[in-house]
Structures are given as structure tokens and as C-alpha cells.
PDB file of N, CA and C in Angstrom:
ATOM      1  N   UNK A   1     102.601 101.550-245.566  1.00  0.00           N
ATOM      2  CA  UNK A   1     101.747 100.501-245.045  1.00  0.00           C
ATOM      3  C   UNK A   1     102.599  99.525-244.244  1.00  0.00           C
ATOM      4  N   UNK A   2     102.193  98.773-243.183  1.00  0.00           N
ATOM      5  CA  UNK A   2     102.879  97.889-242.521  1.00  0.00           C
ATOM      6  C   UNK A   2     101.558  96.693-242.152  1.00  0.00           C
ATOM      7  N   UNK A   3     102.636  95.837-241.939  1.00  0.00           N
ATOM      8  CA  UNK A   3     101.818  94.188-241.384  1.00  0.00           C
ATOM      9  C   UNK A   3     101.457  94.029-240.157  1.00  0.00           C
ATOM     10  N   UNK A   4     100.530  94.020-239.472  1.00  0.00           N
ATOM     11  CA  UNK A   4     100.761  93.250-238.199  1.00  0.00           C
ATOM     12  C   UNK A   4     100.422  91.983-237.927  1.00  0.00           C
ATOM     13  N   UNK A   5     101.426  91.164-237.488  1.00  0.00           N
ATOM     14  CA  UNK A   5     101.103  89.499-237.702  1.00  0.00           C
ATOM     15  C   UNK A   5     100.457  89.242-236.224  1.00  0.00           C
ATOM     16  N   UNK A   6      99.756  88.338-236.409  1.00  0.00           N
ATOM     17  CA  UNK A   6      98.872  88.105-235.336  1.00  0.00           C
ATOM     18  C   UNK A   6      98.919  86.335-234.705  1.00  0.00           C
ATOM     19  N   UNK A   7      97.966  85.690-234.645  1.00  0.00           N
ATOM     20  CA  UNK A   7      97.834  84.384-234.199  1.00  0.00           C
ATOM     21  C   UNK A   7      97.738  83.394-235.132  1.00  0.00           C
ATOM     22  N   UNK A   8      98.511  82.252-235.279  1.00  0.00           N
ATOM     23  CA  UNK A   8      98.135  81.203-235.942  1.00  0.00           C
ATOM     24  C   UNK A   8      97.408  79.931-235.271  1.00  0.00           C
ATOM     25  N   UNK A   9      95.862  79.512-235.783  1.00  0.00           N
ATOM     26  CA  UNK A   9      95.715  79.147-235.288  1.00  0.00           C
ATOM     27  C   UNK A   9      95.757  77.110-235.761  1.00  0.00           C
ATOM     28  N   UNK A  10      95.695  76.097-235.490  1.00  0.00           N
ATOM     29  CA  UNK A  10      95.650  74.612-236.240  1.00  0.00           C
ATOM     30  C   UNK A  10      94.405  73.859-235.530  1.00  0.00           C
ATOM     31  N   UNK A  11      94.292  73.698-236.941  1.00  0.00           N
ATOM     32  CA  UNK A  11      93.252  73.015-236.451  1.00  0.00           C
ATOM     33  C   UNK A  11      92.632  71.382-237.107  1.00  0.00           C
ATOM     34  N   UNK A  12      92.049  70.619-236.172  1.00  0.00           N
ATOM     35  CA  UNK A  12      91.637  69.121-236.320  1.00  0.00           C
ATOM     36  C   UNK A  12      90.436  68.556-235.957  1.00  0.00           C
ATOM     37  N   UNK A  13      89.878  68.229-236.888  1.00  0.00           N
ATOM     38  CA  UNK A  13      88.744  68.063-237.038  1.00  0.00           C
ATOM     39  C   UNK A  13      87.919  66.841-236.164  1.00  0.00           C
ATOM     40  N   UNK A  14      86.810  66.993-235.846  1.00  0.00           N
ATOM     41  CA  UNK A  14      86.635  66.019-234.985  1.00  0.00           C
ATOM     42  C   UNK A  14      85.120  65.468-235.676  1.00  0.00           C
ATOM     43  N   UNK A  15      84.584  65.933-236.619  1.00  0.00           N
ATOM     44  CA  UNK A  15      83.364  65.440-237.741  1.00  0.00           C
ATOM     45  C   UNK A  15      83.915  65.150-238.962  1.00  0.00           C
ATOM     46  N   UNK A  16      83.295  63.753-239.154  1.00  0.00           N
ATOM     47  CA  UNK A  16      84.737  62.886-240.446  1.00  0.00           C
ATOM     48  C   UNK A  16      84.009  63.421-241.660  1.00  0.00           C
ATOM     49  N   UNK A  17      82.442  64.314-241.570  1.00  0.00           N
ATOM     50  CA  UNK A  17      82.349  64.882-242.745  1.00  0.00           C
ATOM     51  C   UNK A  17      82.196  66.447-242.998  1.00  0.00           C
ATOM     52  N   UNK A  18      82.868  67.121-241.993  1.00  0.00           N
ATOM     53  CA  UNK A  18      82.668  68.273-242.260  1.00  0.00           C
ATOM     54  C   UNK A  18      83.820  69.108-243.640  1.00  0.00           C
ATOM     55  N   UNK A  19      83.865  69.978-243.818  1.00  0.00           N
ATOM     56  CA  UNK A  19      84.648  70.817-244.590  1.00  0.00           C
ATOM     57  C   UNK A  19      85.529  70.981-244.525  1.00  0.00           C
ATOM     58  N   UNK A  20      86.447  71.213-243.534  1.00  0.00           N
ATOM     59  CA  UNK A  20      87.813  70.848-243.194  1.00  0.00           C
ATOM     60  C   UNK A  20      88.217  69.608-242.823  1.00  0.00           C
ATOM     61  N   UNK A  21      87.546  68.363-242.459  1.00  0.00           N
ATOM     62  CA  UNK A  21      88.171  67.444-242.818  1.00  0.00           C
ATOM     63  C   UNK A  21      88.485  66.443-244.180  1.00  0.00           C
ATOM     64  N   UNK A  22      87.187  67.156-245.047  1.00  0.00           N
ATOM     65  CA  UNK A  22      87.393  66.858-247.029  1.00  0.00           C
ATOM     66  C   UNK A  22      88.567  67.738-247.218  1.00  0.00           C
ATOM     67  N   UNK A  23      89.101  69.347-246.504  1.00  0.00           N
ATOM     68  CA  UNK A  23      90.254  69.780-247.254  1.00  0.00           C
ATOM     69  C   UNK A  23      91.463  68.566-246.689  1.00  0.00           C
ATOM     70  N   UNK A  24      91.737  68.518-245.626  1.00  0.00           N
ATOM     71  CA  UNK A  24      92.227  67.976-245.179  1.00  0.00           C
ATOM     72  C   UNK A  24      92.956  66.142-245.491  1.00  0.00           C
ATOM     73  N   UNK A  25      91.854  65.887-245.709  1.00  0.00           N
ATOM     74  CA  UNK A  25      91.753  64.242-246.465  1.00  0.00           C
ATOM     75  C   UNK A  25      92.718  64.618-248.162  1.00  0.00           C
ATOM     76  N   UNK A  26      92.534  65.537-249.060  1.00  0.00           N
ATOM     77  CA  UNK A  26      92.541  66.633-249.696  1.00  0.00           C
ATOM     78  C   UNK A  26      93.806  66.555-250.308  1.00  0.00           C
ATOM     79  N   UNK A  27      94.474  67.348-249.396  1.00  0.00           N
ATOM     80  CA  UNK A  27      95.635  67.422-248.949  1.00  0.00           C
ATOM     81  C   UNK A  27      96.620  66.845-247.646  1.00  0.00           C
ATOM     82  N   UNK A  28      98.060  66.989-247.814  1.00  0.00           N
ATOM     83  CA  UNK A  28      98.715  66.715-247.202  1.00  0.00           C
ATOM     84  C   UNK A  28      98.860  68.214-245.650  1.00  0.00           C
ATOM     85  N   UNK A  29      99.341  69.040-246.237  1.00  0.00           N
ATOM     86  CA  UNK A  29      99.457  70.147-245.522  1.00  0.00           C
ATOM     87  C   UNK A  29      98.568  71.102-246.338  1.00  0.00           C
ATOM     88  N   UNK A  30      98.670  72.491-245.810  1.00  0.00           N
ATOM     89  CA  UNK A  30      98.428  73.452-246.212  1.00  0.00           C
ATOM     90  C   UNK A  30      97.674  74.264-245.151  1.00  0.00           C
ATOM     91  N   UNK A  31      97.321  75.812-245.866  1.00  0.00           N
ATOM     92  CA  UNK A  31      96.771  76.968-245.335  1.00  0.00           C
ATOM     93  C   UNK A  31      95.131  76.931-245.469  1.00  0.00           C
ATOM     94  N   UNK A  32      94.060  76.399-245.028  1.00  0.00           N
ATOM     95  CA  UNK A  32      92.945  76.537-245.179  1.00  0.00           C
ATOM     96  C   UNK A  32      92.124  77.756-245.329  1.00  0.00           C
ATOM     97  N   UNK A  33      92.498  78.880-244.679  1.00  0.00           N
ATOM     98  CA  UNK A  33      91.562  80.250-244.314  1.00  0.00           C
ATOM     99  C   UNK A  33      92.900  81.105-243.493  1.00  0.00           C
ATOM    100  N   UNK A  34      92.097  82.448-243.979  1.00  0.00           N
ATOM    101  CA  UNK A  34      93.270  83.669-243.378  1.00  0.00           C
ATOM    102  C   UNK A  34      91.877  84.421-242.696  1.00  0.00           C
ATOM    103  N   UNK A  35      92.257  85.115-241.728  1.00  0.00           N
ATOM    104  CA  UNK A  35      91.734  86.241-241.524  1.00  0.00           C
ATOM    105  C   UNK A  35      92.083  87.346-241.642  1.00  0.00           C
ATOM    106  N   UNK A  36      91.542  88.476-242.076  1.00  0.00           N
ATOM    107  CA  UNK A  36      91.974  89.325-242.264  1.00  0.00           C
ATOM    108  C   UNK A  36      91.404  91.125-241.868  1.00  0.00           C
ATOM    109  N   UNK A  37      92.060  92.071-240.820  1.00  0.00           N
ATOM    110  CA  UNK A  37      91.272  92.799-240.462  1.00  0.00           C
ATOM    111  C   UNK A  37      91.673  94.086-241.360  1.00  0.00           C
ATOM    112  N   UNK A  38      90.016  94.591-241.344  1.00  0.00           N
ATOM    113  CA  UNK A  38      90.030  95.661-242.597  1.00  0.00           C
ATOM    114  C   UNK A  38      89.467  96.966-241.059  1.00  0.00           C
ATOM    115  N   UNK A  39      89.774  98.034-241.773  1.00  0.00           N
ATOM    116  CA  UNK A  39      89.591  99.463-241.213  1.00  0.00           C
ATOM    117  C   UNK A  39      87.848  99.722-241.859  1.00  0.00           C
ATOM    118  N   UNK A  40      87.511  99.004-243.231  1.00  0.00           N
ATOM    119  CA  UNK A  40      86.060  99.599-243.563  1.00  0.00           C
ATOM    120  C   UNK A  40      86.041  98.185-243.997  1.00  0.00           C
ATOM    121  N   UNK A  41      84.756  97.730-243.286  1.00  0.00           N
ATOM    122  CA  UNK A  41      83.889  96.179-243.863  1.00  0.00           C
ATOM    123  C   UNK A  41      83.228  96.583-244.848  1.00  0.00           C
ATOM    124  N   UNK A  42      82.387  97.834-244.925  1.00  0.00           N
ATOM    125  CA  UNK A  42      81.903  97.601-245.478  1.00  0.00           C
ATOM    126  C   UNK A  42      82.435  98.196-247.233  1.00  0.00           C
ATOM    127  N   UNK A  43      83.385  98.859-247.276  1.00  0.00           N
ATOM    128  CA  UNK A  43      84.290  99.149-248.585  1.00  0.00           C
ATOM    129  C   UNK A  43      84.424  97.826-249.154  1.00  0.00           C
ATOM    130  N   UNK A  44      85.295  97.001-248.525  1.00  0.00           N
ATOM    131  CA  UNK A  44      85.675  95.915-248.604  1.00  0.00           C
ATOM    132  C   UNK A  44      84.928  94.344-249.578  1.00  0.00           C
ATOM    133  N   UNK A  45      83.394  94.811-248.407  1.00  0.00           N
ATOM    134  CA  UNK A  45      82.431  93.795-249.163  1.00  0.00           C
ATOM    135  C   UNK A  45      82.158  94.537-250.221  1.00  0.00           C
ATOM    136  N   UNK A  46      81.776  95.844-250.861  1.00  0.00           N
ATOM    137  CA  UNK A  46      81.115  96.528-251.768  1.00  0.00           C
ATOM    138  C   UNK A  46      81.986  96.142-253.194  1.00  0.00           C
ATOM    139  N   UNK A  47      83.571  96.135-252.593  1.00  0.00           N
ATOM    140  CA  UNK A  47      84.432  95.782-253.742  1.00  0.00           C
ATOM    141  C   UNK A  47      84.531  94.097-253.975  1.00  0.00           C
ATOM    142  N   UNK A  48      84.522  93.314-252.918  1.00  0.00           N
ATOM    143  CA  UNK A  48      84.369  91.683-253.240  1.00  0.00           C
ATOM    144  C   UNK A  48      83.223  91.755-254.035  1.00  0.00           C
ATOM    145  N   UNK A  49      82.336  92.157-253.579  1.00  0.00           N
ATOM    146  CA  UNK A  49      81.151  91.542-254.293  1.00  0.00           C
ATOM    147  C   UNK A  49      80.906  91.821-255.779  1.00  0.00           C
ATOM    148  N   UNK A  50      81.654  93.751-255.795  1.00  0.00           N
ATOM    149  CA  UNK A  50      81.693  93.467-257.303  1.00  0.00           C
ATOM    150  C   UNK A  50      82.677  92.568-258.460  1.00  0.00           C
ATOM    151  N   UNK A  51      83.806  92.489-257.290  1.00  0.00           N
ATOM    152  CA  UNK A  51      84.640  91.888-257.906  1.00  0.00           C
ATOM    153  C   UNK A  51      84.242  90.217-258.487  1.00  0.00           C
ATOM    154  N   UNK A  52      83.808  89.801-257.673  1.00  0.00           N
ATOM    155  CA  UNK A  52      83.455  88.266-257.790  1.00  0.00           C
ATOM    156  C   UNK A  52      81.891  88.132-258.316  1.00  0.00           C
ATOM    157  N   UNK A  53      81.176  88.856-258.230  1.00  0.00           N
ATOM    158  CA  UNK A  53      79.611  88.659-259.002  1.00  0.00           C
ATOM    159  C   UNK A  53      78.766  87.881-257.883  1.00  0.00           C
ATOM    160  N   UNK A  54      79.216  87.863-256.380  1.00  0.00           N
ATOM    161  CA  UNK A  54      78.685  87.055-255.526  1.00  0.00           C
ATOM    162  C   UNK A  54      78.173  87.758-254.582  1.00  0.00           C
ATOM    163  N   UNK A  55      77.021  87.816-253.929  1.00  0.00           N
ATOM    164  CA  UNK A  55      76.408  88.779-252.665  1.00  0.00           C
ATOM    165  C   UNK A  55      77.200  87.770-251.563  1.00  0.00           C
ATOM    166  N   UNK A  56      77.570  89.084-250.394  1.00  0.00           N
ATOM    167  CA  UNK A  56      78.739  88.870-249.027  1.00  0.00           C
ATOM    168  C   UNK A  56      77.681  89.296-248.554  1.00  0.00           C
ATOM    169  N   UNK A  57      77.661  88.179-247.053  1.00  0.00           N
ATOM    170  CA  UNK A  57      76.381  88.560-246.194  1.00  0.00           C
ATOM    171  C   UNK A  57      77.813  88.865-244.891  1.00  0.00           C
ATOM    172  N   UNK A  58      77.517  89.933-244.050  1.00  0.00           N
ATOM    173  CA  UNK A  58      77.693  89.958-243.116  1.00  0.00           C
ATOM    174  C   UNK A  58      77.550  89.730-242.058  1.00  0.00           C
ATOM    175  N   UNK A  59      78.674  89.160-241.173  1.00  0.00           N
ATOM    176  CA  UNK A  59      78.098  88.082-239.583  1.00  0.00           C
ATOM    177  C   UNK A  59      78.362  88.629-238.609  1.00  0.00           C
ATOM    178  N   UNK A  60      78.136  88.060-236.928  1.00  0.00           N
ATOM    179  CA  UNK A  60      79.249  88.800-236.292  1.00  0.00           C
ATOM    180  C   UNK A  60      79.959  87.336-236.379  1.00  0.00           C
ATOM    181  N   UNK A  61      81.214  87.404-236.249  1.00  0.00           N
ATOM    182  CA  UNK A  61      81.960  86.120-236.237  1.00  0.00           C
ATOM    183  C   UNK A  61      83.008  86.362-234.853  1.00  0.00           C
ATOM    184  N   UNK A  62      83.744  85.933-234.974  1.00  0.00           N
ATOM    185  CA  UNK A  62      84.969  85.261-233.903  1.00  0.00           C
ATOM    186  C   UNK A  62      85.621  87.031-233.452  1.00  0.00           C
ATOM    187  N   UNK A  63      86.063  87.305-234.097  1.00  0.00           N
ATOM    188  CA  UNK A  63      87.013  88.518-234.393  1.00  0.00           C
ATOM    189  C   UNK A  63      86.507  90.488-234.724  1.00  0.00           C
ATOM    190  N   UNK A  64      84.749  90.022-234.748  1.00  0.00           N
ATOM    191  CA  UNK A  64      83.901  90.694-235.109  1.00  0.00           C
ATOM    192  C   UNK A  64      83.086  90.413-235.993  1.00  0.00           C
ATOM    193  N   UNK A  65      82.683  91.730-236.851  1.00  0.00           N
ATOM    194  CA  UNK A  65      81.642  91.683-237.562  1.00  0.00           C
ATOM    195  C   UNK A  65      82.750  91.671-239.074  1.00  0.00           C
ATOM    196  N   UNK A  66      82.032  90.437-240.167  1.00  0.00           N
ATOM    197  CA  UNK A  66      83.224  89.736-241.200  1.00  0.00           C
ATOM    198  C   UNK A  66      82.322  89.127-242.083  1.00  0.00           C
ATOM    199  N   UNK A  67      82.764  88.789-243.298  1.00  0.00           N
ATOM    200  CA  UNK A  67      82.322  88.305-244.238  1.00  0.00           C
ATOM    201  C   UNK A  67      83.461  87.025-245.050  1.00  0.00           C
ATOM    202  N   UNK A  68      82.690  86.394-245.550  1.00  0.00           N
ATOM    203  CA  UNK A  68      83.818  85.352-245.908  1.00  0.00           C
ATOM    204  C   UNK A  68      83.727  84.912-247.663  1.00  0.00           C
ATOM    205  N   UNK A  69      84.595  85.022-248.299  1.00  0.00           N
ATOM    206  CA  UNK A  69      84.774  84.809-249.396  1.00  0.00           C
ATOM    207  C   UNK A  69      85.374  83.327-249.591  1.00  0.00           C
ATOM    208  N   UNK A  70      84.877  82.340-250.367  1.00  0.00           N
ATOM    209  CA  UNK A  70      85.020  81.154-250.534  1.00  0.00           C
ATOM    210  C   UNK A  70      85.966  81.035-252.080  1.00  0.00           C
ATOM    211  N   UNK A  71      86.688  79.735-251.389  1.00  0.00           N
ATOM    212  CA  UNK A  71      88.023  79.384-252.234  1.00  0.00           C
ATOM    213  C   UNK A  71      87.923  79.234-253.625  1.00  0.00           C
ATOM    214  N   UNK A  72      86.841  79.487-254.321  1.00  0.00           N
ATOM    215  CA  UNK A  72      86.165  79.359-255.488  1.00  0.00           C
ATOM    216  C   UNK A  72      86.825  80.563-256.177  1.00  0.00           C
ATOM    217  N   UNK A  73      86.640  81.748-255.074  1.00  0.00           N
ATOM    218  CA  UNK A  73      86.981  83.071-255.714  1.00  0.00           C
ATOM    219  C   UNK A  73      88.233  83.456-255.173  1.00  0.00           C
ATOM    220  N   UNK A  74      88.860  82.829-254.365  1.00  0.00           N
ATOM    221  CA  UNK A  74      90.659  83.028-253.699  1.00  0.00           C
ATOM    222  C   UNK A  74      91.698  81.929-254.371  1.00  0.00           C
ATOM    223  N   UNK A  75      90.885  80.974-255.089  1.00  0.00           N
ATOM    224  CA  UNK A  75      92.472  80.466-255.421  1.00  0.00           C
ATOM    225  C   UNK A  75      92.754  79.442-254.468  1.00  0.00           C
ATOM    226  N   UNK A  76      91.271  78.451-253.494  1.00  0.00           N
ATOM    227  CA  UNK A  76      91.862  77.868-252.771  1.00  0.00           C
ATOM    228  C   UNK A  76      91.921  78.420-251.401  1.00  0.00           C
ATOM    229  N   UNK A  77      91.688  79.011-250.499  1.00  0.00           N
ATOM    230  CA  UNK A  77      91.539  79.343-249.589  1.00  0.00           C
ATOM    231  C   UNK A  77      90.480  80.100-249.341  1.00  0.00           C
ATOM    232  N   UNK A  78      89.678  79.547-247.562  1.00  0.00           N
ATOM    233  CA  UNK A  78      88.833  80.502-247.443  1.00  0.00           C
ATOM    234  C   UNK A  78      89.672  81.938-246.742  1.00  0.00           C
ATOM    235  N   UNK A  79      88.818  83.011-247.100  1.00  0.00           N
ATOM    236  CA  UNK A  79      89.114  83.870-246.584  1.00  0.00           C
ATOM    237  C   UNK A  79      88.198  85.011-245.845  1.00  0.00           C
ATOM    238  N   UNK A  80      88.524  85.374-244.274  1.00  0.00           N
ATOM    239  CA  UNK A  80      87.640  85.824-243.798  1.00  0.00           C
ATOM    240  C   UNK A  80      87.964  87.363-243.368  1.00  0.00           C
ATOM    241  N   UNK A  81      86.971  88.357-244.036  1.00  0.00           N
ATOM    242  CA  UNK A  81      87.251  89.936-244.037  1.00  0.00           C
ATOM    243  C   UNK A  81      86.974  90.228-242.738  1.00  0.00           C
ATOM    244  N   UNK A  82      86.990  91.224-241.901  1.00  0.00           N
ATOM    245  CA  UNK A  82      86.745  91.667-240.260  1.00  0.00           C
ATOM    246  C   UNK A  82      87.183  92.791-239.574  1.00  0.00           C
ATOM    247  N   UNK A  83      86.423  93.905-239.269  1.00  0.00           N
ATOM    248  CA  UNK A  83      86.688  94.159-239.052  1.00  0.00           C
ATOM    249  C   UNK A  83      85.920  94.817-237.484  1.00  0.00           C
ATOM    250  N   UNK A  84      87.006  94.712-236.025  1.00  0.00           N
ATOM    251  CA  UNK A  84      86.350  94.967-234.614  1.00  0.00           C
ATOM    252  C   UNK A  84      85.763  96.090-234.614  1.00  0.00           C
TER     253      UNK A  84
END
């Protein structure tokens, strides 16, 4: 297996109540959300969802079609599945 590292992106909020600016306020630094591209979305969601007890709706998002698992079930980070 190998990595391929891709784009980092930063980001600053410009709505004093949205979601990233409560992590943000929050904390000092940190990693908010990863993306992450999978070869099968839909393997992927079949196993989050059992894993976590939570239904994954699928979007098209930024990067494709992705699902996002909330920091509830990561430990603190969102994380977004995807695959083009």
C-alpha cells in the first residue's frame, strides 16, 4: 500500500457562528477535517455505518461523490470519505 499526499487546504471563517469558527474559538491550532479518497464509497459507507450505528447519506461534494463522518465518531475530527 502507499500514500498519496495531496493538498492542504486553511481555512478562516468569515460567519462568527458557524462550525468552524466554535472549533476554532475552541482551540488554539489544530486539524479540523481530512479528506479522504476511497476506490469503493460505497464499501466504505456500508462499513462506517455499521461501525458507528449511524446512517451516511451520500453527496456529490467538492472532490466527488462522499460522505462525512462527524467528530463524535473520529475522535475529534470531521472526516470526509470520496471517492471521483
Amino acid at each position: 500500500m502507499f500514500l498519496r499526499f495531496g493538498t492542504m487546504i486553511l481555512l478562516e471563517s468569515s460567519d462568527k457562528s458557524s462550525v468552524l469558527q466554535k472549533y476554532l474559538s475552541d482551540h488554539d491550532e489544530g486539524i479540523i477535517a481530512l479528506s479522504v479518497e476511497l476506490s469503493d464509497l460505497s464499501k466504505a459507507q456500508r462499513i462506517a455505518e455499521s461501525a458507528s450505528g449511524m446512517k451516511m447519506d451520500i453527496h456529490d461534494g467538492t472532490y466527488g461523490r462522499s460522505f462525512l463522518l462527524s467528530p463524535d465518531v473520529t475522535h475529534g475530527v470531521w472526516l470526509e470519505m470520496f471517492q471521483k
